[in-house]
PDB file of N, CA and C in Angstrom:
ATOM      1  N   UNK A   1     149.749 178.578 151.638  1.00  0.00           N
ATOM      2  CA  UNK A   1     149.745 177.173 151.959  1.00  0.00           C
ATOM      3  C   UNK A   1     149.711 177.010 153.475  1.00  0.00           C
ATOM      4  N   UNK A   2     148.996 176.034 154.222  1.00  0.00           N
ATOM      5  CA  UNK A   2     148.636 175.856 155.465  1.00  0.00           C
ATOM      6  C   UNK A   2     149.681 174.811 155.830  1.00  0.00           C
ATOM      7  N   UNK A   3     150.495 174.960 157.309  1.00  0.00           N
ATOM      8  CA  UNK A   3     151.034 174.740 157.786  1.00  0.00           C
ATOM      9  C   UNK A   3     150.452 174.077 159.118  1.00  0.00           C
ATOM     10  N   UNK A   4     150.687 172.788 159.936  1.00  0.00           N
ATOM     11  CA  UNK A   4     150.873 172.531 161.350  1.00  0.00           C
ATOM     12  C   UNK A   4     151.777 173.172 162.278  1.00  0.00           C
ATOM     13  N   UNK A   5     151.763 174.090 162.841  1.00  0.00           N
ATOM     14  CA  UNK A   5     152.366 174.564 163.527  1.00  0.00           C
ATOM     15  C   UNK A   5     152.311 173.809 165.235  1.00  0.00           C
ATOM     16  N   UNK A   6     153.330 173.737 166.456  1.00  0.00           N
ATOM     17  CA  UNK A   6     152.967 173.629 167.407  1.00  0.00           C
ATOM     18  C   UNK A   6     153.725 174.286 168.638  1.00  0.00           C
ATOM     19  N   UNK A   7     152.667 174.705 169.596  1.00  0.00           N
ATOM     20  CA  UNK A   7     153.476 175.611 170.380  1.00  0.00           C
ATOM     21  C   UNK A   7     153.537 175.136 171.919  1.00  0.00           C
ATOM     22  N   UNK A   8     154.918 174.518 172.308  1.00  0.00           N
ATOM     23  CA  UNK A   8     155.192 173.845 173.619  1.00  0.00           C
ATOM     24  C   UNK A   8     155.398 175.534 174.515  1.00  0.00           C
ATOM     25  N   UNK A   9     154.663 175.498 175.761  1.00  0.00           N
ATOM     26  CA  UNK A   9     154.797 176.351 176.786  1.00  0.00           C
ATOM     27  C   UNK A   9     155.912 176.125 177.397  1.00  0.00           C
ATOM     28  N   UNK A  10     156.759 176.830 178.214  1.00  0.00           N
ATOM     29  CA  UNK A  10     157.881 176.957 178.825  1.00  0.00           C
ATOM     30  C   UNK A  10     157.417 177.991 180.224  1.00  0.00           C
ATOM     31  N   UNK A  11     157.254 177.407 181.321  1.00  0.00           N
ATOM     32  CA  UNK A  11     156.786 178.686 182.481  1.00  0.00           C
ATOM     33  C   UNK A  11     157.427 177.981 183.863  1.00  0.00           C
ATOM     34  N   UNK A  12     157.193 178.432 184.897  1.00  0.00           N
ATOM     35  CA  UNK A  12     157.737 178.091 186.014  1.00  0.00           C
ATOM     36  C   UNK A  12     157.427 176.777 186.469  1.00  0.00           C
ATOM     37  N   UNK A  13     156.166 176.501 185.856  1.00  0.00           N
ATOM     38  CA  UNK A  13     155.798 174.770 186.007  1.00  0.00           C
ATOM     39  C   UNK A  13     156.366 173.987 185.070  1.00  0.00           C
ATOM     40  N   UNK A  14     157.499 174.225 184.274  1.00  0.00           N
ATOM     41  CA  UNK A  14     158.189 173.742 183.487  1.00  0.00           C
ATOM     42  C   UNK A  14     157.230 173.546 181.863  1.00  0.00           C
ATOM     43  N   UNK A  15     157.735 172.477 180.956  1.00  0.00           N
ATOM     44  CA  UNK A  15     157.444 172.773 179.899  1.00  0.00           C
ATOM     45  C   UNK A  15     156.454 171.848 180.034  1.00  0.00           C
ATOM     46  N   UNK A  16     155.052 172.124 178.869  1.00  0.00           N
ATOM     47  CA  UNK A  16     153.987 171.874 178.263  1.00  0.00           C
ATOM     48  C   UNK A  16     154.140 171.872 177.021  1.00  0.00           C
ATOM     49  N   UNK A  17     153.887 170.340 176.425  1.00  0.00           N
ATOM     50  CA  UNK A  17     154.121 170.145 175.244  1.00  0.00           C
ATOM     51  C   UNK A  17     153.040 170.489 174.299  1.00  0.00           C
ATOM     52  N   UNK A  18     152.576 170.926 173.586  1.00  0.00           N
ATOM     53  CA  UNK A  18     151.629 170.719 172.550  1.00  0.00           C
ATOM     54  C   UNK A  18     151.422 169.790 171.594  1.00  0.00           C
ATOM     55  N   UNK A  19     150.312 169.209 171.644  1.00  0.00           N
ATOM     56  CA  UNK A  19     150.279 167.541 170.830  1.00  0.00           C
ATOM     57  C   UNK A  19     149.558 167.860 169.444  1.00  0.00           C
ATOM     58  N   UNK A  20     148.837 168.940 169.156  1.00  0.00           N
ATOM     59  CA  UNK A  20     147.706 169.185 168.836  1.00  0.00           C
ATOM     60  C   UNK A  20     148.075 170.249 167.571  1.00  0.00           C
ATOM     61  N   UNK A  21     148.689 171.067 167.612  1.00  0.00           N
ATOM     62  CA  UNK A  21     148.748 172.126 166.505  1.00  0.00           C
ATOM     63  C   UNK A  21     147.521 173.147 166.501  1.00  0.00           C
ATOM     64  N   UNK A  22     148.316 173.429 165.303  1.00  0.00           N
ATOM     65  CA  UNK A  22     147.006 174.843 164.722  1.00  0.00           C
ATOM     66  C   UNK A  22     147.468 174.966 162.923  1.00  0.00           C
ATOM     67  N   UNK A  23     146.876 174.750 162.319  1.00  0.00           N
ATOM     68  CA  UNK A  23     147.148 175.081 160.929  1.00  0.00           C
ATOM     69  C   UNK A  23     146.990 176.501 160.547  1.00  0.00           C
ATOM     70  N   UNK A  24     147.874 177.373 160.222  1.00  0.00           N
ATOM     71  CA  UNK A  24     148.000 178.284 160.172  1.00  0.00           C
ATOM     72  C   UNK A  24     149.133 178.869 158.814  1.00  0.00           C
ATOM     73  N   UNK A  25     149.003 179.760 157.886  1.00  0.00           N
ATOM     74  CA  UNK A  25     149.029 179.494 156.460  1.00  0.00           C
ATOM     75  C   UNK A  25     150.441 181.030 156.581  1.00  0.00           C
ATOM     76  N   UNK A  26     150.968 181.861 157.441  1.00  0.00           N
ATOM     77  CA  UNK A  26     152.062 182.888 157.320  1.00  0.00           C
ATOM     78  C   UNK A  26     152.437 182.720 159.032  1.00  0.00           C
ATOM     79  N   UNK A  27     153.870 183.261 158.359  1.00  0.00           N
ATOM     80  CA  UNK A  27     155.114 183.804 159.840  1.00  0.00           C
ATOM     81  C   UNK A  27     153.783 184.647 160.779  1.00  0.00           C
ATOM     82  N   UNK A  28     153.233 185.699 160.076  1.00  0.00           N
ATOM     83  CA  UNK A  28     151.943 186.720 160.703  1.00  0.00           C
ATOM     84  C   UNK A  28     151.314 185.937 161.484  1.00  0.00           C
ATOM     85  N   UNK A  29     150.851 185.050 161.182  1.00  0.00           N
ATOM     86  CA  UNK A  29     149.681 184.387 161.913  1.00  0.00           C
ATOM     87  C   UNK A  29     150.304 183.929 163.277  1.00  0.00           C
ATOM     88  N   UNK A  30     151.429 182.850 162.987  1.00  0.00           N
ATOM     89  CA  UNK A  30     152.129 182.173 163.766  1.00  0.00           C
ATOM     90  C   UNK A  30     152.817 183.169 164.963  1.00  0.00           C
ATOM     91  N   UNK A  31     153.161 184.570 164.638  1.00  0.00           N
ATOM     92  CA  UNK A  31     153.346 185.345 165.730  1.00  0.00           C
ATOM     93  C   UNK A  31     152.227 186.028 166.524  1.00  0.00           C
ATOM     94  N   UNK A  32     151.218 186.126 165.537  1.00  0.00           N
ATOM     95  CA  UNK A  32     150.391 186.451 166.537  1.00  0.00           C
ATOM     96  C   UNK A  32     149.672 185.647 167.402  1.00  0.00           C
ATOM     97  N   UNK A  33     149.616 184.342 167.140  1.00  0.00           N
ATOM     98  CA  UNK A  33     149.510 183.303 168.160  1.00  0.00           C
ATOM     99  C   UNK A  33     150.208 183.005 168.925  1.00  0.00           C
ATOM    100  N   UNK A  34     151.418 183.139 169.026  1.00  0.00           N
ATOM    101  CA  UNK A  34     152.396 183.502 169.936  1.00  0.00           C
ATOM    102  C   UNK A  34     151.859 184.183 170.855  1.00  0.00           C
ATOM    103  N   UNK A  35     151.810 185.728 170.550  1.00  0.00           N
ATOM    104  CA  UNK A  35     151.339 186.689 171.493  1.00  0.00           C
ATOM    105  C   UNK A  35     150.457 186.521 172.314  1.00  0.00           C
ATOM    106  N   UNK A  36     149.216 185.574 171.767  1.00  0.00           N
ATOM    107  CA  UNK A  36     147.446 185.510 172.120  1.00  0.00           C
ATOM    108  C   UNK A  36     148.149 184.228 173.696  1.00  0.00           C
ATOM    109  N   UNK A  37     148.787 183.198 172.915  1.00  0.00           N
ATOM    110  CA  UNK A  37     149.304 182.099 174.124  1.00  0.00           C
ATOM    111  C   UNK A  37     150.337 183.095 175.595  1.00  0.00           C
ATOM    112  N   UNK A  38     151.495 184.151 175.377  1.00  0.00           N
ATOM    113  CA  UNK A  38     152.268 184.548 175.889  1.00  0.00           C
ATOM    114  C   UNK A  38     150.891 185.603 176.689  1.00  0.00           C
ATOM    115  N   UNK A  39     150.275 186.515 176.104  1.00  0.00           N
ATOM    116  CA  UNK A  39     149.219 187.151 177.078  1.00  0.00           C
ATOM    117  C   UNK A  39     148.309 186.306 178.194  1.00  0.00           C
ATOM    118  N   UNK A  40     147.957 185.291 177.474  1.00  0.00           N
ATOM    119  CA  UNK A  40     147.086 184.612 177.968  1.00  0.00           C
ATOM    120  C   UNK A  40     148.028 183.822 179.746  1.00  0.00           C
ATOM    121  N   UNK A  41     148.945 183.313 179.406  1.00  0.00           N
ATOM    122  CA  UNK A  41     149.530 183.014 180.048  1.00  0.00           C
ATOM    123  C   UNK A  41     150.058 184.019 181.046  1.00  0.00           C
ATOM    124  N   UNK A  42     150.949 185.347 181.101  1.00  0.00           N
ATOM    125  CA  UNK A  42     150.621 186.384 181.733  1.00  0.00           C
ATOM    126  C   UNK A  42     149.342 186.425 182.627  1.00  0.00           C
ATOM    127  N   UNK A  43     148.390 187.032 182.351  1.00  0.00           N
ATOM    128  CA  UNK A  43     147.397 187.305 182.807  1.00  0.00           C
ATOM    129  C   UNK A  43     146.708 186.161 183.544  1.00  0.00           C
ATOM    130  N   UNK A  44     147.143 185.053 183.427  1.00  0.00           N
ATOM    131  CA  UNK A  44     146.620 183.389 184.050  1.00  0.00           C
ATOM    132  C   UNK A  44     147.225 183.493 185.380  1.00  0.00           C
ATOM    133  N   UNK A  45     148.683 183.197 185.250  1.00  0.00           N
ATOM    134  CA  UNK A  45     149.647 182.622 186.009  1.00  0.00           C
ATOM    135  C   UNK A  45     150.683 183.589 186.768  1.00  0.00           C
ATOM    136  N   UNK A  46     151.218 185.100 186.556  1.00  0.00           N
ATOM    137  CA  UNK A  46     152.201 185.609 186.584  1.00  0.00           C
ATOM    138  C   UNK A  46     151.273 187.109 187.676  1.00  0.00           C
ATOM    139  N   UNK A  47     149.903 187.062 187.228  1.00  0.00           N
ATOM    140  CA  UNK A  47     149.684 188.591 188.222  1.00  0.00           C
ATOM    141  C   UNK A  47     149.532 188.558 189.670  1.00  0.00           C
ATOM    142  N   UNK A  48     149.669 187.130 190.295  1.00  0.00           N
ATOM    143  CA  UNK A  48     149.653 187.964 191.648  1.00  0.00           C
ATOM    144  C   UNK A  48     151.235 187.311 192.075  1.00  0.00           C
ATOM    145  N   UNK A  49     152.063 187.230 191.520  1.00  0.00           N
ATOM    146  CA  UNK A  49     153.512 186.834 191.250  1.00  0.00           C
ATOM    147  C   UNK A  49     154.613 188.258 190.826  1.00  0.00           C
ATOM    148  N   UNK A  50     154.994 188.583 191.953  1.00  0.00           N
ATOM    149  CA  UNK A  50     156.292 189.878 191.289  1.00  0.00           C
ATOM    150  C   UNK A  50     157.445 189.822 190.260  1.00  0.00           C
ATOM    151  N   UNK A  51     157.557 188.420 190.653  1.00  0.00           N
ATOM    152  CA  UNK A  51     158.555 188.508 188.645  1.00  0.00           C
ATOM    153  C   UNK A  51     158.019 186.653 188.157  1.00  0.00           C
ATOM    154  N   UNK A  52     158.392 186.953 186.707  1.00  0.00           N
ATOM    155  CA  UNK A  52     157.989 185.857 185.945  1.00  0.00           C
ATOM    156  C   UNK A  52     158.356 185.301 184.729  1.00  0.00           C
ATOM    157  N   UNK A  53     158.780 184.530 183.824  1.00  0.00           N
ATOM    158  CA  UNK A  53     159.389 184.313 182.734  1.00  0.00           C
ATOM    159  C   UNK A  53     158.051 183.307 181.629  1.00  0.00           C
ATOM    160  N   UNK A  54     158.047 183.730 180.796  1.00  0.00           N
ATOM    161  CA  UNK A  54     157.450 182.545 180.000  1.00  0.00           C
ATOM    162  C   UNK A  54     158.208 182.549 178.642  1.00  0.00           C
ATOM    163  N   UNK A  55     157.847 181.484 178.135  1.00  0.00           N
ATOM    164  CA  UNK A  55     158.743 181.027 176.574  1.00  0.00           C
ATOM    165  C   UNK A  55     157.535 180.412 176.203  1.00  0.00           C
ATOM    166  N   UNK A  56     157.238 180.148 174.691  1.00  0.00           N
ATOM    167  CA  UNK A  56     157.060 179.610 173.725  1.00  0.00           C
ATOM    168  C   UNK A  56     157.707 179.146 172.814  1.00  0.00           C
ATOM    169  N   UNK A  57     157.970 177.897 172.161  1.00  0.00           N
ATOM    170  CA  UNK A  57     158.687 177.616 171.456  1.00  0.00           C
ATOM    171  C   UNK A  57     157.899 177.134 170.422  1.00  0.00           C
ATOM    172  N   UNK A  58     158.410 176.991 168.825  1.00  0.00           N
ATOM    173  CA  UNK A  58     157.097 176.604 167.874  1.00  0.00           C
ATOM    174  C   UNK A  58     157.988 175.660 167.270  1.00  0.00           C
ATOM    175  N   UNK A  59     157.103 174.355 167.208  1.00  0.00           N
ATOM    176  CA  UNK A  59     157.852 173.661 166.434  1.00  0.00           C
ATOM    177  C   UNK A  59     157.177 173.462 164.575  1.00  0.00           C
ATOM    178  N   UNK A  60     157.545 172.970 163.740  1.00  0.00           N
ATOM    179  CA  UNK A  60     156.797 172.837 162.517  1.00  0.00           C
ATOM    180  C   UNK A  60     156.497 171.361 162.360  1.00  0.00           C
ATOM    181  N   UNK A  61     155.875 170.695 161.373  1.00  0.00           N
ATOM    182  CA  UNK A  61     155.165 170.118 161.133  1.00  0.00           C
ATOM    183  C   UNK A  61     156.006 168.490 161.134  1.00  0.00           C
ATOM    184  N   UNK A  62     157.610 168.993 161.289  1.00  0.00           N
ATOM    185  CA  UNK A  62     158.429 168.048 161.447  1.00  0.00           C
ATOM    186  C   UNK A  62     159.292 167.511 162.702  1.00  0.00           C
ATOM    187  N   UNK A  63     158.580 168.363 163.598  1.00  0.00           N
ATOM    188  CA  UNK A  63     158.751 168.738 164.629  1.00  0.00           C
ATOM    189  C   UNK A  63     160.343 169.244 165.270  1.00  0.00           C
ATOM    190  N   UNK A  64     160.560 170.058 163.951  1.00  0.00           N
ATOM    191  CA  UNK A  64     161.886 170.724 164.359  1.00  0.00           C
ATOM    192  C   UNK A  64     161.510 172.433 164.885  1.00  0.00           C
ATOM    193  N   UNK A  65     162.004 172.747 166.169  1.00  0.00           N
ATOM    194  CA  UNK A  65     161.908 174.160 166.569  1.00  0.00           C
ATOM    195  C   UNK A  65     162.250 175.026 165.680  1.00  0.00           C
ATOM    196  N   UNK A  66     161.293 176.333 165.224  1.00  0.00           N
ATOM    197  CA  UNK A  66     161.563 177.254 164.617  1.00  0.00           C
ATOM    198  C   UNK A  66     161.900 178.524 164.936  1.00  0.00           C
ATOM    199  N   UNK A  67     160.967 178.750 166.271  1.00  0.00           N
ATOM    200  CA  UNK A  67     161.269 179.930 166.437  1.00  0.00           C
ATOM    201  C   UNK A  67     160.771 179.872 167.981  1.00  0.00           C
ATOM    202  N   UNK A  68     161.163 180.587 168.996  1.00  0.00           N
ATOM    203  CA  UNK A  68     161.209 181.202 170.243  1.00  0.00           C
ATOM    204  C   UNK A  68     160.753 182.201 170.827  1.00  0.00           C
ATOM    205  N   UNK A  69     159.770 182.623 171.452  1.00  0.00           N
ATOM    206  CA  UNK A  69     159.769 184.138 171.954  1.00  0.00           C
ATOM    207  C   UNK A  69     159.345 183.622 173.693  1.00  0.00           C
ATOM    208  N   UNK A  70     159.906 185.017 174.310  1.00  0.00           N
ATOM    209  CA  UNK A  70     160.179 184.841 175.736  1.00  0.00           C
ATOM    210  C   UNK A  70     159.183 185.964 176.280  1.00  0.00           C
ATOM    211  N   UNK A  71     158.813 186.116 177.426  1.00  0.00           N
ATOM    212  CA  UNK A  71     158.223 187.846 178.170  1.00  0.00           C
ATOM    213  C   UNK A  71     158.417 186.856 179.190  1.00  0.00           C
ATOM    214  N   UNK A  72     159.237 188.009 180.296  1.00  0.00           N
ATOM    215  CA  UNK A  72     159.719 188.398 181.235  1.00  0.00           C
ATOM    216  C   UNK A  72     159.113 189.444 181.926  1.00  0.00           C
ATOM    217  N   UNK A  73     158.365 189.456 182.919  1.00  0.00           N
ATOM    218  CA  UNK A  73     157.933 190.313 183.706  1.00  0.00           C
ATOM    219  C   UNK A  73     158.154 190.364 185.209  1.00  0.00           C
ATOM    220  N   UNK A  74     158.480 191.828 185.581  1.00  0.00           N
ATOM    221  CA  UNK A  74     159.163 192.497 186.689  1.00  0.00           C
ATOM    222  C   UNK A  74     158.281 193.264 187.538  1.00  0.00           C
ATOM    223  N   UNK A  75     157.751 193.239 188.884  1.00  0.00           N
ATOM    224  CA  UNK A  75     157.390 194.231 189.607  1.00  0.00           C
ATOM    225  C   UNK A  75     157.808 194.509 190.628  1.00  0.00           C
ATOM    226  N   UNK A  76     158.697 196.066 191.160  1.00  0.00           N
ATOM    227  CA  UNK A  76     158.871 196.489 192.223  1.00  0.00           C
ATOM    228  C   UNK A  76     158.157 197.873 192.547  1.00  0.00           C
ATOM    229  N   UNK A  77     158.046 197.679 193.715  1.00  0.00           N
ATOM    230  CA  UNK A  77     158.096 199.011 194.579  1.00  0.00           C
ATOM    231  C   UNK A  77     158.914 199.459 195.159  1.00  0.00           C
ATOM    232  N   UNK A  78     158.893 200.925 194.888  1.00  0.00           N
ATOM    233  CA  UNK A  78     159.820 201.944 195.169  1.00  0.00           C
ATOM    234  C   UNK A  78     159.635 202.210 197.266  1.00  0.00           C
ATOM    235  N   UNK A  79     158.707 202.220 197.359  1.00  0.00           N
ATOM    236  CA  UNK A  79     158.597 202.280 198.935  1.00  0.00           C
ATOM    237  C   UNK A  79     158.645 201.389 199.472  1.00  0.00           C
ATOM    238  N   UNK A  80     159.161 201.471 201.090  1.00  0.00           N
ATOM    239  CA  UNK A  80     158.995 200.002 201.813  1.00  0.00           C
ATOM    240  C   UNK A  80     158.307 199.457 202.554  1.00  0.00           C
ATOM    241  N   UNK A  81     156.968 200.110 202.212  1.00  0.00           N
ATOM    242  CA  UNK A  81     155.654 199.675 202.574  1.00  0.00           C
ATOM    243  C   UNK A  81     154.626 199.809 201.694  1.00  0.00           C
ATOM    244  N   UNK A  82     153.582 198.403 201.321  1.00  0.00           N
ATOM    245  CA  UNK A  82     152.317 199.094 200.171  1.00  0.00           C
ATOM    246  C   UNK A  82     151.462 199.657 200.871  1.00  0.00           C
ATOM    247  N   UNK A  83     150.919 201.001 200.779  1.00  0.00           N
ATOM    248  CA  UNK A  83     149.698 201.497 201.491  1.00  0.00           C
ATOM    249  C   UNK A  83     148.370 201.575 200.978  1.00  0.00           C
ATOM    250  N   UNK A  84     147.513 200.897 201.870  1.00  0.00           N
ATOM    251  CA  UNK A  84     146.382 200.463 201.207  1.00  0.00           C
ATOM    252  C   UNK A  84     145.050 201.359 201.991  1.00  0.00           C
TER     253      UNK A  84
END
């Protein structure tokens, strides 16, 4: 059975609501859209940035939050100079 799912962004520019959904029919699906939004976002906003947080939050069709996932990303260097 197909579901409205919706997934509000959470990032350093604060939150982005989602108005729009995605109908999507298992938990499976709904996490892996998770992932596809949390990469996407990574790779957008966070690589020329040394640390970074993002959230997703999903709400359902009643617009009560279901579920949460976060990535957190960290970069240091060990030396105290980058050599290029």
């Amino acid at each position: 059975m197909m579901s409205r799912y919706f997934f509000d962004l959470h990032n350093g520019d604060g939150a982005t609501r989602d108005e729009q959904g995605l109908e999507l029919s298992t938990r499976a699906s709904v996490t892996r859209e998770v992932t596809r939004i949390l990469l996407d976002v990574v790779q957008d906003e966070i690589g020329d940035q040394p640390n970074g947080a993002v959230s997703v939050v999903v709400r359902d069709d009643k617009g009560r939050a279901i579920s949460m996932a976060n990535l957190t990303f960290s970069n240091a260097w060990f030396e105290d100079k980058l050599v290029e």
